[in-house]
N, C-alpha and C. Protein backbone atom coordinates (compact mmCIF):
# COMPACT_ATOMS: atom_id res chain seq x y z
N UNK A 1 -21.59 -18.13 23.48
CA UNK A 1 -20.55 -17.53 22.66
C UNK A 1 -19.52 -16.88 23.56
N UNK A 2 -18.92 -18.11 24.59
CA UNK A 2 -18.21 -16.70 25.20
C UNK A 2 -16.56 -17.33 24.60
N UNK A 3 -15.94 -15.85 24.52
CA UNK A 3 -14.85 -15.89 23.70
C UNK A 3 -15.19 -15.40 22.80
N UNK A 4 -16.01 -15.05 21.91
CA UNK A 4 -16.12 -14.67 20.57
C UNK A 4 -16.04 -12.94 20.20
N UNK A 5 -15.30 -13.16 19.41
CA UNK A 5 -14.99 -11.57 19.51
C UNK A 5 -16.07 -10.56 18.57
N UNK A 6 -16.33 -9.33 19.59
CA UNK A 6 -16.96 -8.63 18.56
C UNK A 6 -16.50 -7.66 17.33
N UNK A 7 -17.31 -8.12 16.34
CA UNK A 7 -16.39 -7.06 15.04
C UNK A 7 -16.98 -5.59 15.12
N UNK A 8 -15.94 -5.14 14.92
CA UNK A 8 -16.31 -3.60 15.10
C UNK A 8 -16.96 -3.24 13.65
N UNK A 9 -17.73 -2.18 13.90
CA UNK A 9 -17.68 -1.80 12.11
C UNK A 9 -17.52 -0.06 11.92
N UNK A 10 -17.58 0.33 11.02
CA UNK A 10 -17.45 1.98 10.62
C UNK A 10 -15.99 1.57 9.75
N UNK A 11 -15.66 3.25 10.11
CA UNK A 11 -14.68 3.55 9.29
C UNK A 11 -13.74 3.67 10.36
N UNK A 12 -12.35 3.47 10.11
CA UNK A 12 -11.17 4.08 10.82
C UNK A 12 -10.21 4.66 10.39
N UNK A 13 -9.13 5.73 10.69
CA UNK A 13 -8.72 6.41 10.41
C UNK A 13 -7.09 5.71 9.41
N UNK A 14 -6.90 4.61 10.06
CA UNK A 14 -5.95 3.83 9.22
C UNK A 14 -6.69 3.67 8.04
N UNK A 15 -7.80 3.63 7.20
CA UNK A 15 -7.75 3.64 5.80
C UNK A 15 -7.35 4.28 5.14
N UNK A 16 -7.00 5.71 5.81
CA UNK A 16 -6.07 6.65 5.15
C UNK A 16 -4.73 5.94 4.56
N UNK A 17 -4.53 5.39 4.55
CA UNK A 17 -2.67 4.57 4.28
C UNK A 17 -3.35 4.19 2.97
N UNK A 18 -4.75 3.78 2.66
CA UNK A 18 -4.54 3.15 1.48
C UNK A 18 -4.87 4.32 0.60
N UNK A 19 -5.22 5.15 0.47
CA UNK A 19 -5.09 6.53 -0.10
C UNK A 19 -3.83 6.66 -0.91
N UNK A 20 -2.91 6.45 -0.02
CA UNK A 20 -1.38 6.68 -0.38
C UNK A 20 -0.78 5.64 -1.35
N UNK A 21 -1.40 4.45 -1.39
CA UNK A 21 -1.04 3.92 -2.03
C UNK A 21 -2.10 4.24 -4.05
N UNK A 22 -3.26 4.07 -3.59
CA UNK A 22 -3.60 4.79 -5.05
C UNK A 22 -3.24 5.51 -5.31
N UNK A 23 -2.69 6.56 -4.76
CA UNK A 23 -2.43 8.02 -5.30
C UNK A 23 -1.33 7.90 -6.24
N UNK A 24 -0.34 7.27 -5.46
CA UNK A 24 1.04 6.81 -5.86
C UNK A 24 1.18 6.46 -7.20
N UNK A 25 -0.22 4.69 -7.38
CA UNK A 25 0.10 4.29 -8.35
C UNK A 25 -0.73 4.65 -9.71
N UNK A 26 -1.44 5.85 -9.66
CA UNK A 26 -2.77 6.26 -10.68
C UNK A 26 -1.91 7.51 -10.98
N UNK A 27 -1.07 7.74 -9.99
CA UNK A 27 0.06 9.49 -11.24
C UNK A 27 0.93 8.66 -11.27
N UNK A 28 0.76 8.58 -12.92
CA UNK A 28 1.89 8.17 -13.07
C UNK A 28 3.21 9.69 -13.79
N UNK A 29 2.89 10.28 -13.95
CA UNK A 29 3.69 10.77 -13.94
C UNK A 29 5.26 11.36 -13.17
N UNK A 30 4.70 10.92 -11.68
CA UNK A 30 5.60 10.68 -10.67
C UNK A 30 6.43 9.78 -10.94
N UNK A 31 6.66 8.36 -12.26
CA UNK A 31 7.33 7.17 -11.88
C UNK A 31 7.79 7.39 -13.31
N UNK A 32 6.97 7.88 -14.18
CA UNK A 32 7.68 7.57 -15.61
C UNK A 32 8.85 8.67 -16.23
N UNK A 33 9.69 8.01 -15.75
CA UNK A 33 11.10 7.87 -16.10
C UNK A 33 12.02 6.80 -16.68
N UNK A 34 13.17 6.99 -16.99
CA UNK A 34 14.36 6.04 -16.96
C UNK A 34 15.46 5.95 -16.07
N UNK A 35 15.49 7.43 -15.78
CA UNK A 35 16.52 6.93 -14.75
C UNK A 35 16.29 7.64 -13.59
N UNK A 36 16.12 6.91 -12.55
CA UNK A 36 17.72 5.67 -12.36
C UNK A 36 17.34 4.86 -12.03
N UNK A 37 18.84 3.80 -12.79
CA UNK A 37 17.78 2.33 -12.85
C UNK A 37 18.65 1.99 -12.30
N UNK A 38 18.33 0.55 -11.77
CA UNK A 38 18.73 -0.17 -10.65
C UNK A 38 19.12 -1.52 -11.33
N UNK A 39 20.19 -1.88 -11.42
CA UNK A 39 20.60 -2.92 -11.87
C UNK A 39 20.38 -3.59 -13.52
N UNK A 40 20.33 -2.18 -14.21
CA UNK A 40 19.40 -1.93 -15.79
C UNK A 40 18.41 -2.03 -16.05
N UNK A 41 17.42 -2.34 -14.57
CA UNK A 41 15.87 -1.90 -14.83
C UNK A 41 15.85 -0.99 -15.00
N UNK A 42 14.77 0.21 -15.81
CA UNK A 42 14.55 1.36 -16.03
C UNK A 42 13.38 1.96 -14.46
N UNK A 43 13.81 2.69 -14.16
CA UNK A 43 12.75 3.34 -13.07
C UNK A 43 11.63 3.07 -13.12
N UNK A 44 10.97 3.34 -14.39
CA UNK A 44 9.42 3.04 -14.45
C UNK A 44 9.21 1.63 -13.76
N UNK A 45 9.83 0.22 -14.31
CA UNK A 45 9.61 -1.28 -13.63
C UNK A 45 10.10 -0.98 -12.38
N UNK A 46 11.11 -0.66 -11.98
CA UNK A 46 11.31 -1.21 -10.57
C UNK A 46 10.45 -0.45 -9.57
N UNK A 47 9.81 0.84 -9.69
CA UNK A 47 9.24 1.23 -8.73
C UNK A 47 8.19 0.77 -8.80
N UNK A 48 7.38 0.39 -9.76
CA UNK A 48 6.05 -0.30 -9.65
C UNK A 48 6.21 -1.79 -8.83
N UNK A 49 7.42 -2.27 -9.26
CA UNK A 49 7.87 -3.71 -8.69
C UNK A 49 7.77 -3.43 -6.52
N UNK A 50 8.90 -2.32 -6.62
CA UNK A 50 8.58 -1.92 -5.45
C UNK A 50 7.65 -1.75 -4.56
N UNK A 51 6.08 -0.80 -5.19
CA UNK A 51 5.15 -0.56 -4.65
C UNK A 51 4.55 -1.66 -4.50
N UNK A 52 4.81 -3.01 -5.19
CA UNK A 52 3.78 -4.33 -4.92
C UNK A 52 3.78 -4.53 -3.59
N UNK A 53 5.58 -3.82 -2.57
CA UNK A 53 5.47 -5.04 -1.87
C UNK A 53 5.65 -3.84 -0.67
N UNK A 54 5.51 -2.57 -1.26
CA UNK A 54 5.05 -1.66 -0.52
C UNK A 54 3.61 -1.33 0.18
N UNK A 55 2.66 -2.12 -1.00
CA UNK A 55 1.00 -1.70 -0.41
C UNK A 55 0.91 -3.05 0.14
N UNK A 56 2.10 -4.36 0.27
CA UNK A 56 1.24 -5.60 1.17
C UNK A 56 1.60 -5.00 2.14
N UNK A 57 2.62 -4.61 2.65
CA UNK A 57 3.32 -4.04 4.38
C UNK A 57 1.74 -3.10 4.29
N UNK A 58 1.58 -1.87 3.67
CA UNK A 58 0.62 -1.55 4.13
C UNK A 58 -0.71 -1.82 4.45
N UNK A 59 -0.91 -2.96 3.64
CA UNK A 59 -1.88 -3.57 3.75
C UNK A 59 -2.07 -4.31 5.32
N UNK A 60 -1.24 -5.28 5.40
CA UNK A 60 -0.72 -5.67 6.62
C UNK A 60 -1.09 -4.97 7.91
N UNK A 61 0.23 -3.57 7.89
CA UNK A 61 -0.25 -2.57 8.45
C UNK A 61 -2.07 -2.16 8.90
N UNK A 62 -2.51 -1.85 8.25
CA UNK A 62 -3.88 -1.42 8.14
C UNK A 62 -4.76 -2.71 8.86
N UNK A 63 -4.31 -3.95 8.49
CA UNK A 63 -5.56 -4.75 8.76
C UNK A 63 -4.79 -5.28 10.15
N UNK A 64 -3.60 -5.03 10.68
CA UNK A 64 -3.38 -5.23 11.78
C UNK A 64 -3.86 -4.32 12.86
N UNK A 65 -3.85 -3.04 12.88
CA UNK A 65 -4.42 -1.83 13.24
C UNK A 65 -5.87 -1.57 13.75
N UNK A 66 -6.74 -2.31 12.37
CA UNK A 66 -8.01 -2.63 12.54
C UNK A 66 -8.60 -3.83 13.12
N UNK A 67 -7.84 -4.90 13.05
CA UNK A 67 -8.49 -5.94 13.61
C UNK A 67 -8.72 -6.05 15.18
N UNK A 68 -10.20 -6.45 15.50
CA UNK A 68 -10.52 -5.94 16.85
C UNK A 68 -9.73 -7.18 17.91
């Protein structure tokens, strides 16, 4: 096996990022609004639209970070 990489295991401190993203999207009271909307979306859609492509970067982020 040479070349083969070893996987690490535990916890690391980059899982914290995904914290930020539940937090975000479980209050909602932080998002539900109307304004301001962005092109006559109402606030509530576009920031959820937003966060989709906010938790892949983080996602990304995180599993780039971690991968050994």
């Amino acid at each position: 096996m040479n070349g083969a990489h070893k996987r690490r295991g535990g916890w690391s401190g980059w899982y914290l990022l995904f914290l930020v993203e539940i937090v975000v999207i479980l209050w909602p009271p932080l998002y539900n609004k109307i304004v301001p909307s962005w092109r006559g979306i109402p606030f509530f859609y576009w920031f959820q639209l937003l966060w989709v492509i906010v938790s892949a970067a983080i996602t990304a982020v995180v599993y780039w970070a971690t991968e050994v």
